[in-house]
PDB file of N, CA and C in Angstrom:
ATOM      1  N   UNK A   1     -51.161-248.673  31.190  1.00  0.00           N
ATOM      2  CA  UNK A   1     -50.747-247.378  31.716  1.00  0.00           C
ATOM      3  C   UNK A   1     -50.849-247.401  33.245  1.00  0.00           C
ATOM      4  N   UNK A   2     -49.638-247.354  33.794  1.00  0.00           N
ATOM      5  CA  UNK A   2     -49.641-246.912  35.147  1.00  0.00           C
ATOM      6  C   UNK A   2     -50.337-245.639  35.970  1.00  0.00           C
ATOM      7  N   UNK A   3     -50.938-245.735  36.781  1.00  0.00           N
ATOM      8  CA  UNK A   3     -51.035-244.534  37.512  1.00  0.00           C
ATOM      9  C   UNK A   3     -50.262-244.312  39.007  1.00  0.00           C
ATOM     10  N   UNK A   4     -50.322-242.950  38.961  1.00  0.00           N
ATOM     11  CA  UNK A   4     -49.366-242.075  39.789  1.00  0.00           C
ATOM     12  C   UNK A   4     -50.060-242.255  40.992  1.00  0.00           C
ATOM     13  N   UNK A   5     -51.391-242.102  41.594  1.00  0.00           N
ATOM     14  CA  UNK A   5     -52.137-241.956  42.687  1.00  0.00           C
ATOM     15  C   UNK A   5     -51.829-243.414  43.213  1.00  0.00           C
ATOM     16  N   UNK A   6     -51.856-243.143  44.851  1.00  0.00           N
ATOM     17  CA  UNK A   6     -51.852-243.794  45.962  1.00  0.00           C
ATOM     18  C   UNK A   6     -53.157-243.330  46.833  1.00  0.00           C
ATOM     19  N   UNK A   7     -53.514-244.722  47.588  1.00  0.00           N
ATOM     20  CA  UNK A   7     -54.265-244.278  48.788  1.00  0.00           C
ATOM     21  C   UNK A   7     -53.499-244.078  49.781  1.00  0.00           C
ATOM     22  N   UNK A   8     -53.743-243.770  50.917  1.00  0.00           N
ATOM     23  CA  UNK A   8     -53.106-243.254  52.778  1.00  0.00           C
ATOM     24  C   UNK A   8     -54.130-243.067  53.118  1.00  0.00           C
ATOM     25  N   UNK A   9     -53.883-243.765  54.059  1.00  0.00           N
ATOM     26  CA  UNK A   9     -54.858-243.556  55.292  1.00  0.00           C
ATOM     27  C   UNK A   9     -54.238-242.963  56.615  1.00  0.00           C
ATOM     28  N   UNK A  10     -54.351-241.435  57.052  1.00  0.00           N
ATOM     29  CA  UNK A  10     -54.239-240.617  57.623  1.00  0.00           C
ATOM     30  C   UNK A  10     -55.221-240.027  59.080  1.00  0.00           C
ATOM     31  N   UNK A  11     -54.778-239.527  59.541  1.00  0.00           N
ATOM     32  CA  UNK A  11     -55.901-238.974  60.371  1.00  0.00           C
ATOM     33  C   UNK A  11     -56.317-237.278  59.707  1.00  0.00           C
ATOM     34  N   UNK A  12     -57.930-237.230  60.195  1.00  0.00           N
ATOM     35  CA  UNK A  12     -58.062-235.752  59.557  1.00  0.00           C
ATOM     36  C   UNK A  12     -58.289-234.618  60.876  1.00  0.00           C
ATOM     37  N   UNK A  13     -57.418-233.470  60.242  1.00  0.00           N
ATOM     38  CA  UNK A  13     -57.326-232.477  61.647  1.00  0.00           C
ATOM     39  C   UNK A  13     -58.357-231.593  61.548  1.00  0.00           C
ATOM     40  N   UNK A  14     -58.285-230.856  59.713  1.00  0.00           N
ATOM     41  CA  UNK A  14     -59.241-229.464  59.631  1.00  0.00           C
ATOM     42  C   UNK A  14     -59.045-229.324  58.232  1.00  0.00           C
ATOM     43  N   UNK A  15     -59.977-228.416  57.772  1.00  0.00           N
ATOM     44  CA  UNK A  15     -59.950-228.238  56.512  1.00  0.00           C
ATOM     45  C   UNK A  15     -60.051-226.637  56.244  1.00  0.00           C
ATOM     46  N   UNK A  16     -59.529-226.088  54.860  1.00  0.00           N
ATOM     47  CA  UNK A  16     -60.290-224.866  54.430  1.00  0.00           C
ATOM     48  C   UNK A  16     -60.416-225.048  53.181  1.00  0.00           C
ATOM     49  N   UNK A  17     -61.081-223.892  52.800  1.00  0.00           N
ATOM     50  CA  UNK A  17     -61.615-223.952  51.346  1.00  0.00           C
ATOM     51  C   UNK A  17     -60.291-224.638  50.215  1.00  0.00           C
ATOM     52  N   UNK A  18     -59.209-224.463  50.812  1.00  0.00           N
ATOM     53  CA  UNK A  18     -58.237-224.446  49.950  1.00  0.00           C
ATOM     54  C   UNK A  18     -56.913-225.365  50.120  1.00  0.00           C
ATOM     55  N   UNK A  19     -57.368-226.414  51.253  1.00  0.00           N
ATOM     56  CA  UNK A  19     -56.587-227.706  51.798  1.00  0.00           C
ATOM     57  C   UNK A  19     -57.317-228.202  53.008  1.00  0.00           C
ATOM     58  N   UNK A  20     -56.733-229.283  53.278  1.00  0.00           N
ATOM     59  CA  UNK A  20     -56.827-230.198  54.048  1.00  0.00           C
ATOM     60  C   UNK A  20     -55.399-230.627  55.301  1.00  0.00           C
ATOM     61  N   UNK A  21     -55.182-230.317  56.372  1.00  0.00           N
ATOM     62  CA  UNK A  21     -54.347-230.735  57.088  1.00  0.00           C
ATOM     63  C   UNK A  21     -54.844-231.463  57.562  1.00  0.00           C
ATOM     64  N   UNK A  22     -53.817-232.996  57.486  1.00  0.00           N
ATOM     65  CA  UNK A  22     -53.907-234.136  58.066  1.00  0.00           C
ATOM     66  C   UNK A  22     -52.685-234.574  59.022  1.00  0.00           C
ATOM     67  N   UNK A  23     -52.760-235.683  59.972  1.00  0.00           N
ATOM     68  CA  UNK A  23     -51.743-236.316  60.639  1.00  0.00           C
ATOM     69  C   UNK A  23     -51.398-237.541  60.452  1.00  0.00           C
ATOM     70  N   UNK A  24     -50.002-237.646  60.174  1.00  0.00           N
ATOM     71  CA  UNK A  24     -49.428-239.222  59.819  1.00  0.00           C
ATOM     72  C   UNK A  24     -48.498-239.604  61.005  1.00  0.00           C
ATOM     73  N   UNK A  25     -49.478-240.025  62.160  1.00  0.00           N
ATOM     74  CA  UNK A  25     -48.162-240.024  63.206  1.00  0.00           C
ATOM     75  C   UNK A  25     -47.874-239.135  63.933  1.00  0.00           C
ATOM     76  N   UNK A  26     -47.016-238.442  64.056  1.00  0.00           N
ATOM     77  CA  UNK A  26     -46.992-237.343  64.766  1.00  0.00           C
ATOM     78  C   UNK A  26     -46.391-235.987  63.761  1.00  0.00           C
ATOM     79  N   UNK A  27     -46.332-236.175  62.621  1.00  0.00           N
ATOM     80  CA  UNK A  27     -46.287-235.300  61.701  1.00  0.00           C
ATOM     81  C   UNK A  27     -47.669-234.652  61.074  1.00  0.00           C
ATOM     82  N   UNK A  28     -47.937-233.326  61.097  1.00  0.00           N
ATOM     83  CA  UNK A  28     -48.898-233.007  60.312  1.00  0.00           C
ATOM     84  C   UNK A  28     -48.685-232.414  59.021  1.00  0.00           C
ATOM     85  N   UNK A  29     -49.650-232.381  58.124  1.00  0.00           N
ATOM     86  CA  UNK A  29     -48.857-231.867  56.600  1.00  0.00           C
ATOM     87  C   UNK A  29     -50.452-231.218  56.025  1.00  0.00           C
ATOM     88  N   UNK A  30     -50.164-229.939  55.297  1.00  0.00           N
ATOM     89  CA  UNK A  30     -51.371-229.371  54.689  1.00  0.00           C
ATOM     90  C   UNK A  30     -51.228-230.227  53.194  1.00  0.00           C
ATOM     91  N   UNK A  31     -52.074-230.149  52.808  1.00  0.00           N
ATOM     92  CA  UNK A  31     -52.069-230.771  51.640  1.00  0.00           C
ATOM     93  C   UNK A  31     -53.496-230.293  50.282  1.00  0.00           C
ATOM     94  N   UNK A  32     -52.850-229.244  49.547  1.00  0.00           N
ATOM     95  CA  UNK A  32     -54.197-228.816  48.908  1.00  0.00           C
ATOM     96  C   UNK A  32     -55.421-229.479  48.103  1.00  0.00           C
ATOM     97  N   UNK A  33     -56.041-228.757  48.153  1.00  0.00           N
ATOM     98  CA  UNK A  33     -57.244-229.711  47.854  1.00  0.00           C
ATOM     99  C   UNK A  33     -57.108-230.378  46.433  1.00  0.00           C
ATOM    100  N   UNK A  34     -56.197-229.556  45.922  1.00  0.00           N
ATOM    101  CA  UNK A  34     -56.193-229.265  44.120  1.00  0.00           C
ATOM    102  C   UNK A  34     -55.258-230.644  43.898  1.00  0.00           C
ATOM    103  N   UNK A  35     -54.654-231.405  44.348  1.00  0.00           N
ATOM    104  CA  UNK A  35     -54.378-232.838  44.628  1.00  0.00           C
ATOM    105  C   UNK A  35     -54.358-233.780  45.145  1.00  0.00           C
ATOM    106  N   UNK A  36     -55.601-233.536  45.930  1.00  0.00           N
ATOM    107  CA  UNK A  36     -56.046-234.896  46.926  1.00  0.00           C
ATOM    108  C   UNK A  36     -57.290-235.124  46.652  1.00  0.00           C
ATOM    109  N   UNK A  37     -57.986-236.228  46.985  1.00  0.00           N
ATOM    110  CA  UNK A  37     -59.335-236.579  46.815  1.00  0.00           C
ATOM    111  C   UNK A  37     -59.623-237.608  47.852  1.00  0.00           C
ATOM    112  N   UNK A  38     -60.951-236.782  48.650  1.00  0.00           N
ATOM    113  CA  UNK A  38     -61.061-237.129  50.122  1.00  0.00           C
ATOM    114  C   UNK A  38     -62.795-237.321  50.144  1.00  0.00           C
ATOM    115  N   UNK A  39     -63.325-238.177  50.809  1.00  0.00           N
ATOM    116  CA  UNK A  39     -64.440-237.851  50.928  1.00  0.00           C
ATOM    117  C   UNK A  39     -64.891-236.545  52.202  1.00  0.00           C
ATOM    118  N   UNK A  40     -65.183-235.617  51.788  1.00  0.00           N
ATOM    119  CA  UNK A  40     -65.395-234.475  53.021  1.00  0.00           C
ATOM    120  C   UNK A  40     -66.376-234.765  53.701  1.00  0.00           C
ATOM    121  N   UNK A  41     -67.293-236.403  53.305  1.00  0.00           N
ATOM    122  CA  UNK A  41     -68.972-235.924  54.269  1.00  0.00           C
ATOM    123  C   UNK A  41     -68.062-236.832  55.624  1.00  0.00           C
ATOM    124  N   UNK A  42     -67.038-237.848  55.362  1.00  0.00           N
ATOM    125  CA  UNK A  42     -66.916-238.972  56.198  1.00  0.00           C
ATOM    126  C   UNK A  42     -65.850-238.472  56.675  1.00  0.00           C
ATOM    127  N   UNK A  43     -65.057-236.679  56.551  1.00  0.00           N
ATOM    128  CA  UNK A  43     -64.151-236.531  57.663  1.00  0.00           C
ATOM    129  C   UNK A  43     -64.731-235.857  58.714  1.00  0.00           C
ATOM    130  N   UNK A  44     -64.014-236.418  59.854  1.00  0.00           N
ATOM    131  CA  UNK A  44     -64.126-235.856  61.251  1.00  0.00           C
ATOM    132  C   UNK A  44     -62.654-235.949  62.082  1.00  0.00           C
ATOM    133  N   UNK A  45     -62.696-234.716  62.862  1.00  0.00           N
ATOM    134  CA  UNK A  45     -61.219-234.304  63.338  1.00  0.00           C
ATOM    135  C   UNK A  45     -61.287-235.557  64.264  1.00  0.00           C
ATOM    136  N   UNK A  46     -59.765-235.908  63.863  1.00  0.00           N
ATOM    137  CA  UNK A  46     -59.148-236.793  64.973  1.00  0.00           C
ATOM    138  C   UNK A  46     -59.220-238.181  64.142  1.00  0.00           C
ATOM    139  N   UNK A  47     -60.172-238.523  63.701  1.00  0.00           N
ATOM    140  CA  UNK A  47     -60.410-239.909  62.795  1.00  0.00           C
ATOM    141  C   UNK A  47     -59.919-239.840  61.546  1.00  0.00           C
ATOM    142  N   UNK A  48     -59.797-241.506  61.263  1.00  0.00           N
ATOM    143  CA  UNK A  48     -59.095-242.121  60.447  1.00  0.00           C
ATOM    144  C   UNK A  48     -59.967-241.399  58.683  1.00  0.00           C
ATOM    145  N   UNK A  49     -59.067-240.811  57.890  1.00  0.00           N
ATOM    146  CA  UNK A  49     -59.681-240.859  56.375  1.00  0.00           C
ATOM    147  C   UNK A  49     -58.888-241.541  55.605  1.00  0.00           C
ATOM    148  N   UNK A  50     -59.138-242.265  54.530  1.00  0.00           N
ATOM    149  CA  UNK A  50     -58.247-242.181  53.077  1.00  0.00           C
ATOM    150  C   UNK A  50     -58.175-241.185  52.132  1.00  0.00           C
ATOM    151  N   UNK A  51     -57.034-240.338  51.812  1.00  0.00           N
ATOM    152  CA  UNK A  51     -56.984-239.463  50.778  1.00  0.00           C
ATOM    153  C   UNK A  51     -56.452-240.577  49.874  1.00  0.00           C
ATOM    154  N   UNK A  52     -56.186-239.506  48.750  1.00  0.00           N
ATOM    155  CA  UNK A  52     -55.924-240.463  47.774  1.00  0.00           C
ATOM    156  C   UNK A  52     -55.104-239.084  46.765  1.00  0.00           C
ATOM    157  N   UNK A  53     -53.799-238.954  46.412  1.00  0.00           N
ATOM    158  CA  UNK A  53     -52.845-238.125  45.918  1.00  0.00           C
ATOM    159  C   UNK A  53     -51.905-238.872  45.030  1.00  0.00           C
ATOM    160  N   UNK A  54     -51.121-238.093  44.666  1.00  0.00           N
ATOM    161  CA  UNK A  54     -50.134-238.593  43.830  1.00  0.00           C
ATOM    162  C   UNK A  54     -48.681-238.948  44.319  1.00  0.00           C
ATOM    163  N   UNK A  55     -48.283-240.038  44.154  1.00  0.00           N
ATOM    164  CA  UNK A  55     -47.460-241.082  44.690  1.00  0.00           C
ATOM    165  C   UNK A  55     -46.026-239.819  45.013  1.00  0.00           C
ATOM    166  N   UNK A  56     -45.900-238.890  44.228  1.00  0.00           N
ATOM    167  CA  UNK A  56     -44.817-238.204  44.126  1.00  0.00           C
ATOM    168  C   UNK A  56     -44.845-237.158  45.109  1.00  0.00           C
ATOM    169  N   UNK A  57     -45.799-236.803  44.988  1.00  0.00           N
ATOM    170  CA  UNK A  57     -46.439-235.183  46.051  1.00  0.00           C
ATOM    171  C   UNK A  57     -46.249-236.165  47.464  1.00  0.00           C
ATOM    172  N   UNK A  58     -47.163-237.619  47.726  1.00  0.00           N
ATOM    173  CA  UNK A  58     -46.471-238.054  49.441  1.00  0.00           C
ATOM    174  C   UNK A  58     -44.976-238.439  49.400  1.00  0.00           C
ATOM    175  N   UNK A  59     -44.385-238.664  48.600  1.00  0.00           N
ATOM    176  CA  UNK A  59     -42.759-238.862  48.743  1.00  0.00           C
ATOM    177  C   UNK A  59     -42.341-237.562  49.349  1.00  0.00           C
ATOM    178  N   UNK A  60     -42.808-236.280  48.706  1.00  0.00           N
ATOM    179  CA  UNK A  60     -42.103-234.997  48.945  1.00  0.00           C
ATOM    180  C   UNK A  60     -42.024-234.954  50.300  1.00  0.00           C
ATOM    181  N   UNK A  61     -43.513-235.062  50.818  1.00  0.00           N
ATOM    182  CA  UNK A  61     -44.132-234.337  51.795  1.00  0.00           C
ATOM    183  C   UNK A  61     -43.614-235.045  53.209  1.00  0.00           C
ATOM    184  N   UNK A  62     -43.059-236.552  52.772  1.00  0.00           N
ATOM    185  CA  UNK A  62     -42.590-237.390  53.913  1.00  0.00           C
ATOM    186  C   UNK A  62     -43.832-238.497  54.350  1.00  0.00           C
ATOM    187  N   UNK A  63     -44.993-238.748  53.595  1.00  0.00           N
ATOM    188  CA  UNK A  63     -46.022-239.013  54.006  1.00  0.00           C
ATOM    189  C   UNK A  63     -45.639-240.629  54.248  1.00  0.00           C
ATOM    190  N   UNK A  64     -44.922-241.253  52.775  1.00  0.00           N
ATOM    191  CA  UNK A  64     -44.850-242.175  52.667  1.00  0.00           C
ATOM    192  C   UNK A  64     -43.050-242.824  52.441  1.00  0.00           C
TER     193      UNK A  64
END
């Protein structure tokens, strides 16, 4: 069985209870929490994170 999830490695801008906006470049994209999986202790604005989403949701979004 295949899975759908990808890693990216992104930069992290800010968060709220209810997403995560990140930067890929010079694009930024919110991205809710309810499909990404991030470590929150190891983000800090401006630096490098890996999320980790579903291969289809970064196609949409332009990520990848």
């Amino acid at each position: 069985m295949r899975s759908d999830l990808i890693d990216l490695e992104v930069e992290y801008v800010h968060s709220t209870a209810a997403a995560i906006l990140v930067r890929d470049g010079d694009k930024e994209v919110w991205i809710p929490k309810s499909v990404v999986e991030y470590d929150a202790d190891l983000a800090r604005v401006g630096k490098p994170i890996t999320i980790t989403l579903p291969e289809r949701w970064a196609l949409d979004k332009g990520l990848i």
